[in-house]
Protein backbone atom coordinates (compact mmCIF):
# COMPACT_ATOMS: atom_id res chain seq x y z
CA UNK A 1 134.41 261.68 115.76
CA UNK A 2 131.44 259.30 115.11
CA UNK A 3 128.35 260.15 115.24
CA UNK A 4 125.91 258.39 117.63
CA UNK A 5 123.64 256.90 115.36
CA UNK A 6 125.93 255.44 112.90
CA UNK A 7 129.68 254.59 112.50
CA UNK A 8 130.14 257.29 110.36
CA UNK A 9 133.03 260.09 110.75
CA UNK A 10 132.14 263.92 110.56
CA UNK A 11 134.77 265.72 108.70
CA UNK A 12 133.06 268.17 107.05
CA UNK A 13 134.55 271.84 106.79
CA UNK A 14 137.98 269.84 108.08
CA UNK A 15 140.79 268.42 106.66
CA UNK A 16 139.96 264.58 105.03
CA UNK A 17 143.36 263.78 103.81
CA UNK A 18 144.75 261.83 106.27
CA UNK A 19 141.43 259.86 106.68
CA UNK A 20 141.32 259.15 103.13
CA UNK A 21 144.95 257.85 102.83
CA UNK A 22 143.50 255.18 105.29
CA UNK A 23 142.22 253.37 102.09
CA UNK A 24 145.17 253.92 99.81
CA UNK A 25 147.51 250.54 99.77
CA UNK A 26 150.56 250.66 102.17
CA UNK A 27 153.23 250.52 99.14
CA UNK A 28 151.38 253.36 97.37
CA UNK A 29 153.02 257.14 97.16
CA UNK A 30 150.89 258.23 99.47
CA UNK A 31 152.36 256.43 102.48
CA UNK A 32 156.21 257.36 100.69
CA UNK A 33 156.89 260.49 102.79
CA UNK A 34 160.61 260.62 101.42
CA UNK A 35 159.26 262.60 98.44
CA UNK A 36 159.41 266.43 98.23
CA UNK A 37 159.15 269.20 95.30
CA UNK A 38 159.84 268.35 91.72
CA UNK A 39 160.79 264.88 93.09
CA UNK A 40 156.86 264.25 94.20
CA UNK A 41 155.03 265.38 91.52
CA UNK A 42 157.51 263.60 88.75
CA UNK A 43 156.59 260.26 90.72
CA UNK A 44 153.13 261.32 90.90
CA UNK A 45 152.30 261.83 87.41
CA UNK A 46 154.52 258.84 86.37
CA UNK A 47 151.75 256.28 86.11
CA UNK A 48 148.95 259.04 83.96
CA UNK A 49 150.96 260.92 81.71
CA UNK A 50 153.26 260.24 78.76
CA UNK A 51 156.15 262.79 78.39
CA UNK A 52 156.62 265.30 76.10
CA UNK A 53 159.40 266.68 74.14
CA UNK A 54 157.84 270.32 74.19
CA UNK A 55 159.26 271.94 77.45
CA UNK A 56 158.98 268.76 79.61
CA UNK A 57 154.94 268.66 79.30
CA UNK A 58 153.13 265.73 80.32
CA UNK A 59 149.51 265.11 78.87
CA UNK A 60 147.26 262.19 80.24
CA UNK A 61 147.36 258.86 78.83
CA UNK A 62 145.52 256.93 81.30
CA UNK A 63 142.36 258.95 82.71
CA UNK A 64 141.30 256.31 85.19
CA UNK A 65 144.94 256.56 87.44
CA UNK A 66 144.67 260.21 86.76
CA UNK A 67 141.83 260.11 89.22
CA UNK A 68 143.33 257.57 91.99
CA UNK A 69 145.14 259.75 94.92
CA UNK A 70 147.18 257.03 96.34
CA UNK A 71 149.34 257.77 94.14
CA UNK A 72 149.55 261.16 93.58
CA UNK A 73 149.97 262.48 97.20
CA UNK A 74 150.99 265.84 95.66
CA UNK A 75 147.03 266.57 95.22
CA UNK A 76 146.75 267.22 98.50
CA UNK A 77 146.01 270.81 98.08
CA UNK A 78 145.21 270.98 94.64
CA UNK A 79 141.24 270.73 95.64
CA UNK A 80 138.87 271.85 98.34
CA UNK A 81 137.25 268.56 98.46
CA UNK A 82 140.47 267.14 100.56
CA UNK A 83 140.59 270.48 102.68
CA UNK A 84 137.92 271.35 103.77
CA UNK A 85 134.63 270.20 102.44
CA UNK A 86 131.35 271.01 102.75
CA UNK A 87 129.33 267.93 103.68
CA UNK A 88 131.53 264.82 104.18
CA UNK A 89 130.74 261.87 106.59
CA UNK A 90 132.68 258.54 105.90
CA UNK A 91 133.69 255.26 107.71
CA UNK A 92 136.43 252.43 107.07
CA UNK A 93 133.84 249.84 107.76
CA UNK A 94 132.89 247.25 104.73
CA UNK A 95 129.32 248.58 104.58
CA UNK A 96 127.50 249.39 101.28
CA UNK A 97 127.06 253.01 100.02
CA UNK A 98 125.85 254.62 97.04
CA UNK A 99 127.12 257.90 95.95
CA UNK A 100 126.29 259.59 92.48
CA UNK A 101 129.93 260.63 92.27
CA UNK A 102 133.15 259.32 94.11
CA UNK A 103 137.13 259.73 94.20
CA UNK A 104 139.66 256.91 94.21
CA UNK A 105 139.99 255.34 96.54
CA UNK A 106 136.48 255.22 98.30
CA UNK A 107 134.53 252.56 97.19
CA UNK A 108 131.51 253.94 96.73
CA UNK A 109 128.60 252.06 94.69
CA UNK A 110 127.95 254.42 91.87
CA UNK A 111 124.37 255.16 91.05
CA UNK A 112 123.11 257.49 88.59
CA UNK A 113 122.41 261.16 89.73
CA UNK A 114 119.29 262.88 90.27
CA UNK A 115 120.33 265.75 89.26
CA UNK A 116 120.41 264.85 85.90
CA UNK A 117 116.62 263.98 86.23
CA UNK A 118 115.72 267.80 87.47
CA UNK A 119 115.35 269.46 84.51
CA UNK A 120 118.80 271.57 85.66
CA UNK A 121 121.33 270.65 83.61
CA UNK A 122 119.46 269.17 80.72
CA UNK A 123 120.58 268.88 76.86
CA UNK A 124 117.88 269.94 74.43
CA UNK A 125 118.99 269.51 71.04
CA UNK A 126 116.82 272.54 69.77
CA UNK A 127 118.86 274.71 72.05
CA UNK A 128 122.21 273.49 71.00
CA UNK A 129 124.20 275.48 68.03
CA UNK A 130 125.83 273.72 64.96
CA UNK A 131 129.97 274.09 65.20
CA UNK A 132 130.09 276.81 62.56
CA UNK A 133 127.22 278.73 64.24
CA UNK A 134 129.58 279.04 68.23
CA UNK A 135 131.90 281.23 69.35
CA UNK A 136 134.79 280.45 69.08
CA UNK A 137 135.71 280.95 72.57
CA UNK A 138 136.72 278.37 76.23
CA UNK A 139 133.99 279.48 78.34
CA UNK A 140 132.86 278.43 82.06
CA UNK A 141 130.90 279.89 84.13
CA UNK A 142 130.12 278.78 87.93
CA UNK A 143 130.68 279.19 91.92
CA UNK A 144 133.25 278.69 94.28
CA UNK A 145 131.76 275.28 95.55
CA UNK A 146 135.28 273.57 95.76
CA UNK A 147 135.16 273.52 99.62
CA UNK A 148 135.00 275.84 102.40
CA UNK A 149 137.28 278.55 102.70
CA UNK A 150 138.89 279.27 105.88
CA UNK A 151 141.98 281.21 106.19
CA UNK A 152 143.01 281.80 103.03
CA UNK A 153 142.49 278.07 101.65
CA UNK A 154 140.62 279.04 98.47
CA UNK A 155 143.96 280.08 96.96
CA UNK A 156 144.53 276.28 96.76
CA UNK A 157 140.88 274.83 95.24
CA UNK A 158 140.59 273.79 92.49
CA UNK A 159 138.00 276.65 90.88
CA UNK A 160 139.99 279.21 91.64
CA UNK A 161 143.15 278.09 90.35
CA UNK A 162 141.51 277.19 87.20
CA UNK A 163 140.23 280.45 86.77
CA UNK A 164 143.82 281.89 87.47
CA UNK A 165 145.18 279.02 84.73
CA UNK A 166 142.26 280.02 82.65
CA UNK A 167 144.28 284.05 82.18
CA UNK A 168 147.34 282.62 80.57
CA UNK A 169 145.50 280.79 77.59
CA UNK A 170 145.67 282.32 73.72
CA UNK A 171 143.24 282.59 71.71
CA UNK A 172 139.17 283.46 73.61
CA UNK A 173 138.85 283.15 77.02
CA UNK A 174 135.69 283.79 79.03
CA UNK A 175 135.42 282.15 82.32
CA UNK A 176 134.38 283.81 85.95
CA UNK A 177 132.62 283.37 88.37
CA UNK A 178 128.64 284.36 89.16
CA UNK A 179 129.06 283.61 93.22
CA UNK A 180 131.61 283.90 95.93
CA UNK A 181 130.34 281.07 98.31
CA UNK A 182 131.07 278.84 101.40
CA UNK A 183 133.73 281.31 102.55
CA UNK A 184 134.46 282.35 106.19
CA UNK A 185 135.93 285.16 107.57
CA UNK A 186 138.24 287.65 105.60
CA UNK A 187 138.45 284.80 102.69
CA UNK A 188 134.95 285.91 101.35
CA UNK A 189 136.30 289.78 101.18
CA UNK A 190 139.63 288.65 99.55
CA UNK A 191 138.22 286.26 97.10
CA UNK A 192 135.54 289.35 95.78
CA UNK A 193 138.61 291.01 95.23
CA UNK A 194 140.83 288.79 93.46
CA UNK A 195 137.41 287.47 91.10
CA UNK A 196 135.28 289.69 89.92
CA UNK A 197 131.77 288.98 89.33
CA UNK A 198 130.36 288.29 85.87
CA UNK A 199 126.49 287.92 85.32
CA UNK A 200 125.00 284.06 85.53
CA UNK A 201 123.89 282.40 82.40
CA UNK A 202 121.06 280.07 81.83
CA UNK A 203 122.40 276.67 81.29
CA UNK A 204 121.60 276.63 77.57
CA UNK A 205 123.79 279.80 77.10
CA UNK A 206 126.86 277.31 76.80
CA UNK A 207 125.88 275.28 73.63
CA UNK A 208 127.01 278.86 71.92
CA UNK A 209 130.48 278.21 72.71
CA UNK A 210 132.51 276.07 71.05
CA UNK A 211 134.89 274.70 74.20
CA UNK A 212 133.31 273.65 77.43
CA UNK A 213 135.65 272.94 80.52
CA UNK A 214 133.87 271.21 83.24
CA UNK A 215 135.34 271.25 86.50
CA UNK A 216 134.52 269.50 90.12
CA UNK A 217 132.75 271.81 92.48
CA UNK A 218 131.49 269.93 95.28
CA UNK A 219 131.71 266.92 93.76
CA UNK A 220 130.62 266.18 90.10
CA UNK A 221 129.13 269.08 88.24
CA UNK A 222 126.49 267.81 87.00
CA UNK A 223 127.12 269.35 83.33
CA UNK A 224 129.16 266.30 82.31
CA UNK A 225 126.20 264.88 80.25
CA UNK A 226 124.77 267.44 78.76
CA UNK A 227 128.53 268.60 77.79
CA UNK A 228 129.24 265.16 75.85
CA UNK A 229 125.94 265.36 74.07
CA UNK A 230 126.66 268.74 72.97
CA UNK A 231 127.92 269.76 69.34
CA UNK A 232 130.92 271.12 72.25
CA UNK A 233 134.12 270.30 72.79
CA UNK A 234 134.20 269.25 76.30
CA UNK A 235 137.25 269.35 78.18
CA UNK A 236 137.37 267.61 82.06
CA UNK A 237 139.07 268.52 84.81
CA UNK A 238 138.19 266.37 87.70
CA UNK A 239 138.81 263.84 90.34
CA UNK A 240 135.19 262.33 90.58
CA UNK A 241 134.08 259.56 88.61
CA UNK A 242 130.42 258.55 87.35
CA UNK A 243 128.63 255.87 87.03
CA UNK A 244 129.75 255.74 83.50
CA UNK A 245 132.92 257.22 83.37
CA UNK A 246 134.74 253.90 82.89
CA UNK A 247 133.55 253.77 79.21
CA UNK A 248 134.41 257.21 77.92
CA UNK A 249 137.70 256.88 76.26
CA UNK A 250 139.61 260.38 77.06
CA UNK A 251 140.95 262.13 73.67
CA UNK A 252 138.57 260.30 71.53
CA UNK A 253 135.57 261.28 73.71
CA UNK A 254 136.62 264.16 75.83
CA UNK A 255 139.97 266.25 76.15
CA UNK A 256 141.49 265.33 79.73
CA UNK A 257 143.07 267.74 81.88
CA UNK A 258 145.25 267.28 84.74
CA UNK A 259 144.65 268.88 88.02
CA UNK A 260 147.97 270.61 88.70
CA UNK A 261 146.92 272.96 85.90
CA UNK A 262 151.11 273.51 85.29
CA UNK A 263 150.83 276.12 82.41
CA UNK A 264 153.19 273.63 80.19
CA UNK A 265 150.80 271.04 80.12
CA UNK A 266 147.20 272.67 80.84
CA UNK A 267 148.26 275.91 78.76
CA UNK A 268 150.15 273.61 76.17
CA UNK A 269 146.60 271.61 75.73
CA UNK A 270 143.83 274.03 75.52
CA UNK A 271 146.12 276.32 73.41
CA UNK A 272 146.12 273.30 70.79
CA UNK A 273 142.83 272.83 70.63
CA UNK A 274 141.87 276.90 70.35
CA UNK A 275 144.32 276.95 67.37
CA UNK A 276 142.37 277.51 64.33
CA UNK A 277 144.68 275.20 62.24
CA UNK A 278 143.57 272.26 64.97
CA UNK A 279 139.58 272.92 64.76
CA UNK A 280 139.30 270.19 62.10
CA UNK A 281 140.18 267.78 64.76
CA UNK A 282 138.85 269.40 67.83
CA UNK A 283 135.47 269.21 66.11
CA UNK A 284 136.21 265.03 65.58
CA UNK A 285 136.60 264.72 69.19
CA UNK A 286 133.36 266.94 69.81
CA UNK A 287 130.99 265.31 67.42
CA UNK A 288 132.50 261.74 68.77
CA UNK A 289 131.68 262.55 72.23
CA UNK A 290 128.53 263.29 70.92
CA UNK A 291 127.66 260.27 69.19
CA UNK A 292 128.46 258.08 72.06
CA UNK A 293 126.57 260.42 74.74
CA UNK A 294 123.39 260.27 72.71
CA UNK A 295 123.88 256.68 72.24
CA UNK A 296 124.52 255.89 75.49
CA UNK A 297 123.54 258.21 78.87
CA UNK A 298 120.13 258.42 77.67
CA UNK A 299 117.94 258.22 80.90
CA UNK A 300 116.52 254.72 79.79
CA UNK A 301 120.26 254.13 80.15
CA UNK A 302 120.81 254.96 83.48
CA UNK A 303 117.55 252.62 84.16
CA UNK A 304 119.11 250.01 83.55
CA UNK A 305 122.03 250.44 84.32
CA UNK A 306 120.33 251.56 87.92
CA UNK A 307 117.53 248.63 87.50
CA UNK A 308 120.82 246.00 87.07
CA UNK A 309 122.81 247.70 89.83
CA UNK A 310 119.82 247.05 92.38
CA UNK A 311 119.30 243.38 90.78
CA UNK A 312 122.90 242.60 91.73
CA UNK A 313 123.12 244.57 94.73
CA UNK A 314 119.95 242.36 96.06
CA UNK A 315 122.18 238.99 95.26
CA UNK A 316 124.69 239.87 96.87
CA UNK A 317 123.20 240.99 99.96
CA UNK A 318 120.92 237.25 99.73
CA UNK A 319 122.17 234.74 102.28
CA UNK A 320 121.29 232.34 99.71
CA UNK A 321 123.63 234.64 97.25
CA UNK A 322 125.65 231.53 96.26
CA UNK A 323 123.24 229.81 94.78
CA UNK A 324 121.45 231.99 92.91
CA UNK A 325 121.77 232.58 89.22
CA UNK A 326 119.78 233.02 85.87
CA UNK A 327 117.78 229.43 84.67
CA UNK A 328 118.18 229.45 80.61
């Protein structure tokens, strides 16, 4: 319902599928309810992924579909996010919002994040390790911020399955999780059971490591940055998109990974990059992430690209909008 102050809709902690789909285009899968099983998520990935002759694995080829949900209805419950958040108020009315993270296809106006400002998440080159000098180990470590749990729903978000996905990879593995969180009921109980505990890190405990998943809690995770500007390997696994995101060029800057976390394409990925005979190039990728994140999500870049934002934002919003414009 809406609250009384605004036009917005309170979903949080409830199902936001349906009300999403509301923005999806009415020829999209999402409004093709004819689709079941293998059926749905072959048409789902059909637009992202390129096949493979290796056991019928698909691997993303086009990061920014990978991330629309109109058509890939299948996601449904492949996230907490869509079933039951924490905080989530929207509306269908054309009014301007600014978000620091969003998911196709909300329309949010992206704005850089705070977060990145707070001193929580931040790369410092002196506490980085050369390549040689990591482990060579996948390592993550986080909460269970996907959503809410309620009856049994965290078997479905997207944390935990990674974690589970995580258990069938060769070669080092150390992920886990530090907090069982925004749970209710039994599903607190049953998820201390199925994850046990490890001890939290400081943030600068992950430039030791040599590959660095980073993976949606809430929303962003607000590691992205200081992942790419790493000596890391960074690997994503996410529906939200940045302010940013539409430059990074997936394989060349990142290693893309695809939600559904099906062990012939998730497994057959990671495994290929913790191969010792494919370091040479996993090491590229890392040190060309690198050089664009230094070059380009400094914080005087998000000034301007914030500064511009606002300056645009301001003309648009002029009544006088039309005939406005820069005087050479």
């Amino acid at each position: 319902m809406n609250t009384e102050e605004t036009d917005f809709t309170d979903l949080s902690f409830t199902p936001i599928w349906d009300f999403t789909l509301e923005g999806c285009p009415p020829d999209s899968l999402a409004h093709t309810p004819l689709l079941s099983g293998a059926h749905l998520h072959a048409a789902s990935m059909e637009k992202h992924t390129l096949p493979s002759s290796l056991q019928s694995a698909r691997y993303i080829s086009n990061y920014t579909e990978a991330g629309n949900v109109c058509n890939q209805p299948d996601l449904r419950f492949a996230t907490g996010f869509f079933m039951a958040p924490a905080a989530f108020k929207g509306t269908h009315i054309p009014i301007p919002i600014f978000s620091q993270s969003r998911v196709e296809p909300f329309n949010d106006i992206l704005a850089p994040s705070p977060w990145y400002y707070s001193g929580k998440a931040r790369y410092e080159d002196d506490k980085d390790f050369i390549w040689k000098d990591r482990h060579d180990t996948f390592f993550w470590r986080g909460a269970t911020t996907n959503g809410i749990s309620v009856n049994g729903g965290w078997i479905f978000h997207l944390r935990e399955r990674f974690i589970r996905a995580a258990k069938t990879l060769r070669g080092n593995v150390d992920v886990g999780f530090t907090e069982i969180q925004r749970c209710r009921g039994d599903d607190c109980a049953a998820e201390a059971a199925a994850f046990p505990l490890k001890e939290n890190v400081q943030f600068e405990e992950f430039f030791k490591y040599k590959y660095l998943p980073d993976v949606d809690g809430s929303a962003m995770s607000g590691r992205w940055i200081a992942f790419l500007k790493s000596r890391g390997l960074p690997f994503k696994l996410s529906l939200f998109r940045e302010w940013f995101d539409s430059r990074l060029v997936a394989w060349r800057h990142f290693i893309p990974l695809d939600l559904r976390l099906r062990e012939r394409d998730f497994k057959g990925t990671v495994d290929w990059f913790l191969d010792k005979s494919n370091e040479r190039l996993a090491r590229k990728v890392a040190n060309w992430g690198r050089e664009w994140g230094l070059a380009s999500l400094r914080d005087v870049d998000a000034e301007i690209y914030f500064f511009r934002l606002l300056l645009e934002y301001a003309r648009v919003m002029n009544d006088e909008r039309d005939h406005l414009g820069y005087v050479r």
